[in-house]
Protein backbone atom coordinates (compact mmCIF):
# COMPACT_ATOMS: atom_id res chain seq x y z
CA UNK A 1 -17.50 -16.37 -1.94
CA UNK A 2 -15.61 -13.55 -3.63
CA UNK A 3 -14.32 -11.88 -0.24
CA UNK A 4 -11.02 -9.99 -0.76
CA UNK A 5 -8.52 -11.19 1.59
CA UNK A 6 -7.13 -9.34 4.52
CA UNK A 7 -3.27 -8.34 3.56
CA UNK A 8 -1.13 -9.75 5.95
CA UNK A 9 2.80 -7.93 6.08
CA UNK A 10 5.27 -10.28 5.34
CA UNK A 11 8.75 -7.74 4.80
CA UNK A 12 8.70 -6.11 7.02
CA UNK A 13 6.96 -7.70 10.01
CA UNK A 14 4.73 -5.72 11.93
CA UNK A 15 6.84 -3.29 14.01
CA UNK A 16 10.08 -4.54 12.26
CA UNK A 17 12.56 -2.34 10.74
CA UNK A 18 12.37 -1.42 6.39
CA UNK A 19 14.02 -4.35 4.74
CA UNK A 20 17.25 -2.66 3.29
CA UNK A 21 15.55 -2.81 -0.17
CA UNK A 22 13.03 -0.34 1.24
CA UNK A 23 10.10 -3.34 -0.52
CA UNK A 24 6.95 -3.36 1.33
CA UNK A 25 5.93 -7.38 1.25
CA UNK A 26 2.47 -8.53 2.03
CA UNK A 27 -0.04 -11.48 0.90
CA UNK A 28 -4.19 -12.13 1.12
CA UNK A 29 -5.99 -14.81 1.12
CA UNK A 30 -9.11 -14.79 -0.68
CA UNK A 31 -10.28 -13.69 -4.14
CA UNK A 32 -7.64 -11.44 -5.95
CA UNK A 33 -8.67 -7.72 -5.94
CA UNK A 34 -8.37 -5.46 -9.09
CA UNK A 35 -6.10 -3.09 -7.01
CA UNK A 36 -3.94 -2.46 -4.25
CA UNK A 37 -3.74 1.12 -3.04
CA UNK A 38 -0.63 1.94 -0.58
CA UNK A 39 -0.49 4.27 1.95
CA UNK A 40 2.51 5.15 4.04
CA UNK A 41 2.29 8.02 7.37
CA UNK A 42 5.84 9.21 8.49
CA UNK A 43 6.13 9.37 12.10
CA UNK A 44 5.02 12.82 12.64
CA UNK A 45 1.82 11.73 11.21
CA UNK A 46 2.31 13.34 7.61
CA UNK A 47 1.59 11.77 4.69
CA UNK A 48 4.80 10.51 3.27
CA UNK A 49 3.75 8.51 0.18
CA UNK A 50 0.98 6.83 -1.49
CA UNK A 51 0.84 4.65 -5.00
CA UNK A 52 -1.33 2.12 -6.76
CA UNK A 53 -0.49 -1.69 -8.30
CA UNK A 54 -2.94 -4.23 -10.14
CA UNK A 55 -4.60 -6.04 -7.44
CA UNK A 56 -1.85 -9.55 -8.23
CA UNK A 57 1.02 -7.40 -7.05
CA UNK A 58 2.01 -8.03 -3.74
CA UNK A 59 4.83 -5.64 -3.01
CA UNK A 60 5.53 -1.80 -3.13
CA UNK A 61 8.56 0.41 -3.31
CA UNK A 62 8.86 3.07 -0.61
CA UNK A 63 11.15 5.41 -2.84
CA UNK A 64 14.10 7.50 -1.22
CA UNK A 65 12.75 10.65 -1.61
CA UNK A 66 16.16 12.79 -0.86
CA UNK A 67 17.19 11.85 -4.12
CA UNK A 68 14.79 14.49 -5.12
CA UNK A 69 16.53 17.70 -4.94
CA UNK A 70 14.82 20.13 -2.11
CA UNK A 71 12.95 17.07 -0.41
CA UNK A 72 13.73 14.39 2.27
CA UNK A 73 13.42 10.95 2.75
CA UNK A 74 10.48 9.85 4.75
CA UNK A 75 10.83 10.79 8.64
CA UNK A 76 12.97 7.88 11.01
CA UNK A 77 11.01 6.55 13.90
CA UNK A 78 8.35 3.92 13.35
CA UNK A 79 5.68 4.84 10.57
CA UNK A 80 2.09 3.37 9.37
CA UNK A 81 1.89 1.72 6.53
CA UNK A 82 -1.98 0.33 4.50
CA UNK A 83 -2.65 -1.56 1.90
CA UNK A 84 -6.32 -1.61 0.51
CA UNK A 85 -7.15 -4.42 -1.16
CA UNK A 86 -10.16 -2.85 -3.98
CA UNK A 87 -12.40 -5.21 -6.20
CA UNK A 88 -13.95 -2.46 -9.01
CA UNK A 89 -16.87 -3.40 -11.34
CA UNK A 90 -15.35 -3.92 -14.94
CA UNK A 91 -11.71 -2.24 -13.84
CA UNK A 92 -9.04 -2.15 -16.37
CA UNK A 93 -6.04 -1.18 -14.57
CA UNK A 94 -4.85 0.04 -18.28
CA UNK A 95 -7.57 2.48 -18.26
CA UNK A 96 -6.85 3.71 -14.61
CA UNK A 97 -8.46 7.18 -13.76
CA UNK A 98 -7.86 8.37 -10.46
CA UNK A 99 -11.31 8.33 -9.74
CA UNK A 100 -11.05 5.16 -9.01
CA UNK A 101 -9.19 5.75 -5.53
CA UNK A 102 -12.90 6.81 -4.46
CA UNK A 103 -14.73 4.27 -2.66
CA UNK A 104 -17.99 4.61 -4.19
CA UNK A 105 -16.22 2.64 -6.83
CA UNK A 106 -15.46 -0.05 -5.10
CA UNK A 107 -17.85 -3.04 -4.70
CA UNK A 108 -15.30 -4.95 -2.34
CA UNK A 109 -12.67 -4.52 -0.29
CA UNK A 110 -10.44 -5.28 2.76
CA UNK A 111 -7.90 -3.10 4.28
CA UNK A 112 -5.30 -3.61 7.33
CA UNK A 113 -2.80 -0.90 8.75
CA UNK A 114 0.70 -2.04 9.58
CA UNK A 115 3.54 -0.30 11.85
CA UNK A 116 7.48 -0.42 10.58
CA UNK A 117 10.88 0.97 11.81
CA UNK A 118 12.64 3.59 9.23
């Protein structure tokens, strides 16, 4: 009991192309975690982009970042994509504190990686 579910992508598929809304989509079975922590790789292997959302949010934006003046939008070609599933003793995601994104925190936790088309 209490296992944190494996996410599972559901938009996009695994290898599929960015849904035009550019909304990573994924569910878990299990217990719900107190966080999800998203990680996305461009194709060169750079980081392009990395956010938190309380652990009953199953989707994450992957913003256009050429709207930014002097930076581009994530590389094209096929990139990785993670979402970490975190269970933290007596979290508040209120009272986040980015030392929270350390694992000794976490008590629990599941964690899959996840290929896409941009």
């Amino acid at each position: 009991g209490g296992f944190v579910g494996i996410p599972q992508p559901t938009a996009p598929g695994f290898g599929e192309r960015l849904p035009d809304d550019r909304i990573l989509r994924w569910t878990a079975d299990g217990a719900e975690p107190d966080l999800n922590i998203i990680i996305i790789v461009d194709p060169t292997g750079n980081p392009a982009w990395r956010m938190f959302v309380p652990g009953n949010v199953r989707e994450a934006p992957i913003p256009d970042l050429s709207s930014i003046e002097g930076l581009d939008d994530v590389n094209p070609g096929f990139l990785t994509w993670a979402v970490f599933a975190v269970s933290i003793p007596g979290f508040d995601f209120d009272e986040f504190r980015y030392e929270y994104l350390n694992s000794r925190f976490w008590s629990r936790w599941a964690v899959d990686y996840f290929t896409a088309q941009r």
